[in-house]
Protein backbone atom coordinates (compact mmCIF):
# COMPACT_ATOMS: atom_id res chain seq x y z
CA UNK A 1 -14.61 57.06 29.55
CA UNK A 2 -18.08 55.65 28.52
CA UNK A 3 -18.57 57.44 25.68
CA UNK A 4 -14.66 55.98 24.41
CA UNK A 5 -16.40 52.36 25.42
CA UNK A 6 -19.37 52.45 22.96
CA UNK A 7 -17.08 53.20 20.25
CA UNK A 8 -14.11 50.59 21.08
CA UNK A 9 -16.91 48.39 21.18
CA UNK A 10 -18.32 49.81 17.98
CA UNK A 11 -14.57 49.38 16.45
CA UNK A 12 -14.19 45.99 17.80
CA UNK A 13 -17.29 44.32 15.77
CA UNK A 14 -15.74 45.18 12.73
CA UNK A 15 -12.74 43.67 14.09
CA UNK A 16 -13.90 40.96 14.30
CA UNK A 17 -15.48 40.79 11.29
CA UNK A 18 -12.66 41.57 9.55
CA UNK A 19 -10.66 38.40 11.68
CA UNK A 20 -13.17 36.14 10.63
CA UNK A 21 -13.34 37.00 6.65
CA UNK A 22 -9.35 35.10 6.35
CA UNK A 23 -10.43 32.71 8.77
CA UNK A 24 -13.26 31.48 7.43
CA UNK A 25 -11.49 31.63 3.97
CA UNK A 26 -8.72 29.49 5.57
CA UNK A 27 -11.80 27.35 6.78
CA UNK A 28 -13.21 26.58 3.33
CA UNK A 29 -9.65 25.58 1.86
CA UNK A 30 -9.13 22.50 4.49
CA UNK A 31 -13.29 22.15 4.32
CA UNK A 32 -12.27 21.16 0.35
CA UNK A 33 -9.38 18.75 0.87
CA UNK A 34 -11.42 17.35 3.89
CA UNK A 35 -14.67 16.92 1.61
CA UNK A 36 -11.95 14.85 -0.64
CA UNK A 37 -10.44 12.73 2.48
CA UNK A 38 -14.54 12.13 3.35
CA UNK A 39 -15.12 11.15 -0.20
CA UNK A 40 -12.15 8.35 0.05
CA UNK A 41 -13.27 7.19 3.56
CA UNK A 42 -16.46 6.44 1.61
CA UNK A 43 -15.11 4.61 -1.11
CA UNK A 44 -12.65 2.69 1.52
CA UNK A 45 -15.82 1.88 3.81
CA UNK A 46 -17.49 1.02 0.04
CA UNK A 47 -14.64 -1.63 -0.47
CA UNK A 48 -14.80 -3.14 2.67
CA UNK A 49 -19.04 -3.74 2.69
CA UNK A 50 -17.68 -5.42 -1.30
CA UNK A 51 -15.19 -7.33 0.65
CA UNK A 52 -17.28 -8.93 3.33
CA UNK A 53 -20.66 -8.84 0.42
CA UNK A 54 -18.04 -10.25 -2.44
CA UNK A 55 -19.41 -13.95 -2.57
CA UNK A 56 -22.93 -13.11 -2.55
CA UNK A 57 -22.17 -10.78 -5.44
CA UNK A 58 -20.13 -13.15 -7.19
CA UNK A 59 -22.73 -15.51 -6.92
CA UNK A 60 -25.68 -13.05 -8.31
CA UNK A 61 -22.96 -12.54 -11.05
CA UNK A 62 -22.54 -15.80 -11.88
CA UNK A 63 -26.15 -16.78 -11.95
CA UNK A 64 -26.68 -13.79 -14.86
CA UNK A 65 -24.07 -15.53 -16.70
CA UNK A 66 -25.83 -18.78 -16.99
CA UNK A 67 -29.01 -17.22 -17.50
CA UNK A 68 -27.20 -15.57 -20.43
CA UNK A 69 -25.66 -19.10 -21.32
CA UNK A 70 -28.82 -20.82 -21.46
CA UNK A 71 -30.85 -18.05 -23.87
CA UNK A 72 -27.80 -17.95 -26.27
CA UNK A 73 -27.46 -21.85 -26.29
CA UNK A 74 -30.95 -22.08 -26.99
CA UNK A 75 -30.87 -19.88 -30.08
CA UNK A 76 -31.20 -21.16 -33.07
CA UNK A 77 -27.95 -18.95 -34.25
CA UNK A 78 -25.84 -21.20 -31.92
CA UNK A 79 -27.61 -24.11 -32.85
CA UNK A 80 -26.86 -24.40 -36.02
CA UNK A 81 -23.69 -23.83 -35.54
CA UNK A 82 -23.14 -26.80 -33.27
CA UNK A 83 -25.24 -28.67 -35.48
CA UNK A 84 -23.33 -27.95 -39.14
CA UNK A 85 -19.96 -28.08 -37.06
CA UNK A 86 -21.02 -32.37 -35.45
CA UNK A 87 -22.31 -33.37 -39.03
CA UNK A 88 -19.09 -32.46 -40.41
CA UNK A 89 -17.42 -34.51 -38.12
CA UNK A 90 -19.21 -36.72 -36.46
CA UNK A 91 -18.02 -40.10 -38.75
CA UNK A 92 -14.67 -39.72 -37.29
CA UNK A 93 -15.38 -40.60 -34.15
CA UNK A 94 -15.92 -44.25 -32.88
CA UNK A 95 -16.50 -45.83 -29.95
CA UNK A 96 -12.90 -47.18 -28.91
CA UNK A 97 -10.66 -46.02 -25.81
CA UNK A 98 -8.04 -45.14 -28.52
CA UNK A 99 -8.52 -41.59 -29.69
CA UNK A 100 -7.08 -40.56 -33.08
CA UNK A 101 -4.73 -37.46 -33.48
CA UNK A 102 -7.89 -35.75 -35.40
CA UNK A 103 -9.90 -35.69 -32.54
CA UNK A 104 -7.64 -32.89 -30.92
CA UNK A 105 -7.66 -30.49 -33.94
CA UNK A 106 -11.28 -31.08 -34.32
CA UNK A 107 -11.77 -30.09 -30.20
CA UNK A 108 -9.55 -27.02 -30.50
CA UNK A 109 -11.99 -26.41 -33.72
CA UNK A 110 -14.53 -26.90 -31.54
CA UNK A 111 -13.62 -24.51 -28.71
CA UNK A 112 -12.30 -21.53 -31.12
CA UNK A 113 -15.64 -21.84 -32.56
CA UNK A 114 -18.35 -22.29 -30.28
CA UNK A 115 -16.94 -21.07 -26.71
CA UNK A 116 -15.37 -18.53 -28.51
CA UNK A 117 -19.10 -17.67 -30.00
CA UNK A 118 -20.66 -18.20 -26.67
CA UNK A 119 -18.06 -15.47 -25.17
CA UNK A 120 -18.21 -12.55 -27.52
CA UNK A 121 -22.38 -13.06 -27.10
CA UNK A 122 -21.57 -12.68 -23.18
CA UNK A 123 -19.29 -9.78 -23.88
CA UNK A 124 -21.98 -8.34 -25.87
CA UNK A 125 -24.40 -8.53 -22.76
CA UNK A 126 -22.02 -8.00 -20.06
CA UNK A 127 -18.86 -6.05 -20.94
CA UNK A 128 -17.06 -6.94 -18.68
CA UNK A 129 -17.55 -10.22 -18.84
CA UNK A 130 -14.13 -12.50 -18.46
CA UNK A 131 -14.00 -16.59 -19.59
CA UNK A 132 -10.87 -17.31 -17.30
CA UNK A 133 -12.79 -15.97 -14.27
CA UNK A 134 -16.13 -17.73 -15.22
CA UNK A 135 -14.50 -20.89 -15.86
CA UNK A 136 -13.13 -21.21 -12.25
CA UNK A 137 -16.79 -20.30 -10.84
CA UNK A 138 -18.25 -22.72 -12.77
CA UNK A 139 -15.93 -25.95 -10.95
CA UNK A 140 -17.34 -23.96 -7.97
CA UNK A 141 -20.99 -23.58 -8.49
CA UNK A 142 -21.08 -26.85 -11.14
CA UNK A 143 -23.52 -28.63 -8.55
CA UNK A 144 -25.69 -25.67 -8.89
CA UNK A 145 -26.76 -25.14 -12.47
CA UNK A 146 -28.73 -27.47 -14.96
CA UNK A 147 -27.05 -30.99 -15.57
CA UNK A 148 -27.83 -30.35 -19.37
CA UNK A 149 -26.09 -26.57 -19.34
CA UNK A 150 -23.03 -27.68 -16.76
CA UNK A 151 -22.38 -30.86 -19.79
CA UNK A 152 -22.57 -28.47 -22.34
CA UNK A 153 -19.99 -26.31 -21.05
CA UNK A 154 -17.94 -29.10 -20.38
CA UNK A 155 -17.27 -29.84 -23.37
CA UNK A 156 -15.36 -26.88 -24.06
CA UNK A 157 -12.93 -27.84 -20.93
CA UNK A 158 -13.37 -31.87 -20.91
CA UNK A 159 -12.13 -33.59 -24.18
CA UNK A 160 -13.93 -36.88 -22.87
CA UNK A 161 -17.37 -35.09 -22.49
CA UNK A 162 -16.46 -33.89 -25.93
CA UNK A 163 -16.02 -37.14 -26.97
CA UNK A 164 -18.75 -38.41 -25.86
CA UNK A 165 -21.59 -35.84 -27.39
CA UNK A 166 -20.03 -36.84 -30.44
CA UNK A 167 -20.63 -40.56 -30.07
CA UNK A 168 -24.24 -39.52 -28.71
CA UNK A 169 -24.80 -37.71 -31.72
CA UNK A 170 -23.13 -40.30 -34.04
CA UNK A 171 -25.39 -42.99 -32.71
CA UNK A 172 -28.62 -40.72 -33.19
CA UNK A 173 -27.78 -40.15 -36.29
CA UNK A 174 -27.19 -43.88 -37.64
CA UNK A 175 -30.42 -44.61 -35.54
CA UNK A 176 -28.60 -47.21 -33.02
CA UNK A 177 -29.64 -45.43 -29.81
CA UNK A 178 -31.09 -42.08 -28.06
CA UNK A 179 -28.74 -42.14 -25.34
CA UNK A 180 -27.83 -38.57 -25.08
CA UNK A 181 -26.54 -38.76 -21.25
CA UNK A 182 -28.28 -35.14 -20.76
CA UNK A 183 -26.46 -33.73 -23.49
CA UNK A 184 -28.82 -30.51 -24.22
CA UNK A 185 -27.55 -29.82 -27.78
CA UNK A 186 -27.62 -33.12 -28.70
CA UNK A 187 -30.94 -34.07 -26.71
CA UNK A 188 -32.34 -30.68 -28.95
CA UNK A 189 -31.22 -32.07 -31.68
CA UNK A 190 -33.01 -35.55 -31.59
CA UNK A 191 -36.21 -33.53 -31.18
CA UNK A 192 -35.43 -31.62 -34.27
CA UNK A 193 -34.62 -34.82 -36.45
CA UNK A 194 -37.25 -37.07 -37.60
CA UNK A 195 -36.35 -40.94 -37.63
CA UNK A 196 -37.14 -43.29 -39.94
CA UNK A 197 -39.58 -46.61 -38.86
CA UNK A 198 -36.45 -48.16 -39.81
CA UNK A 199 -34.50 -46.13 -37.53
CA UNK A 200 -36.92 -46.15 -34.96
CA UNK A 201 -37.20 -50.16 -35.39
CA UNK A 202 -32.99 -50.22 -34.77
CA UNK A 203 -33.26 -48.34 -31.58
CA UNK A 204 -34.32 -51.35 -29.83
CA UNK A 205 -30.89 -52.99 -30.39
């Protein structure tokens, strides 16, 4: 009976063998799928570290956008554009609490020129870059950018600000004051311009 042993022992290994070739086949199938379920528990446990990480990234987000904002302001490109767009229309504005129906035409000028400038240079450097959703950040995080920056924007969204750069400007430009109230264009711009002594003797009024 020994000798019949050795061989059903000898039989069985192939056996087994054999058994384990469609199992391990049926192993690798579920191995594939359960590769893909790991993969999506990763990308789950991905969304939940954004979820409970999302304001400090919003915030690092945020701060590139104003670094952005403050290099394109500060080219001359933009600059001149501000600068050619006030001299056409700065005589239209004068220092009364009555505003004249021009004054909204020449704001929504304003905006679908320069903000609209300012955003296609920001989609340019940051694709996905979105005005709506960097509007709302900036009510949120106003107290934590430049004074001169946060009143520049504001004058795309504020038609009083926007009033008031203009009178700023209007009065550097007919020499009765350099009160720019931290405008940074306009503040630029009386660095650029050279007064008269006449001018400079007016300023005093």
């Amino acid at each position: 009976g020994g000798g019949r042993t050795v061989p059903g022992q000898d039989v069985s290994v192939p056996l087994l063998w054999r058994e384990r070739i469609p199992s391990t086949m049926a192993w690798m199938s579920p191995v594939h799928f359960g590769t893909g379920d790991r993969v999506v528990e990763m990308e789950d446990s991905e969304v939940e570290n954004l979820a409970t990480s999302i304001s400090s990234d919003v915030d690092a987000e945020f701060d590139t956008v104003i670094g952005h904002i403050e290099d394109i302001i500060m080219d001359e490109e933009f600059q001149m554009l501000q600068r050619h767009f006030m001299d056409k229309y700065y005589l239209e504005f004068e220092n009364t609490e009555e505003n004249k129906l021009s004054y909204t035409a020449i704001f929504q000028e304003y905006v679908n020129l320069l903000e609209k400038y300012i955003e296609q240079q920001l989609i340019e450097r940051i694709p996905t870059f979105n005005m709506a959703t960097f509007t709302t950040s900036l009510q949120q995080h106003k107290d934590e950018i430049s004074g001169d920056i946060f009143d520049m924007l504001l004058t795309f969204t504020d038609f009083l600000a926007f009033k008031e750069m203009f009178l700023d400007y209007r009065m550097e430009k007919e020499g009765h004051g350099l009160d720019f109230s931290g405008d940074l264009i306009v503040t630029s711009l009386s660095k650029s311009s050279s007064l008269s002594p006449a001018s400079n003797n007016l300023r005093h009024f």
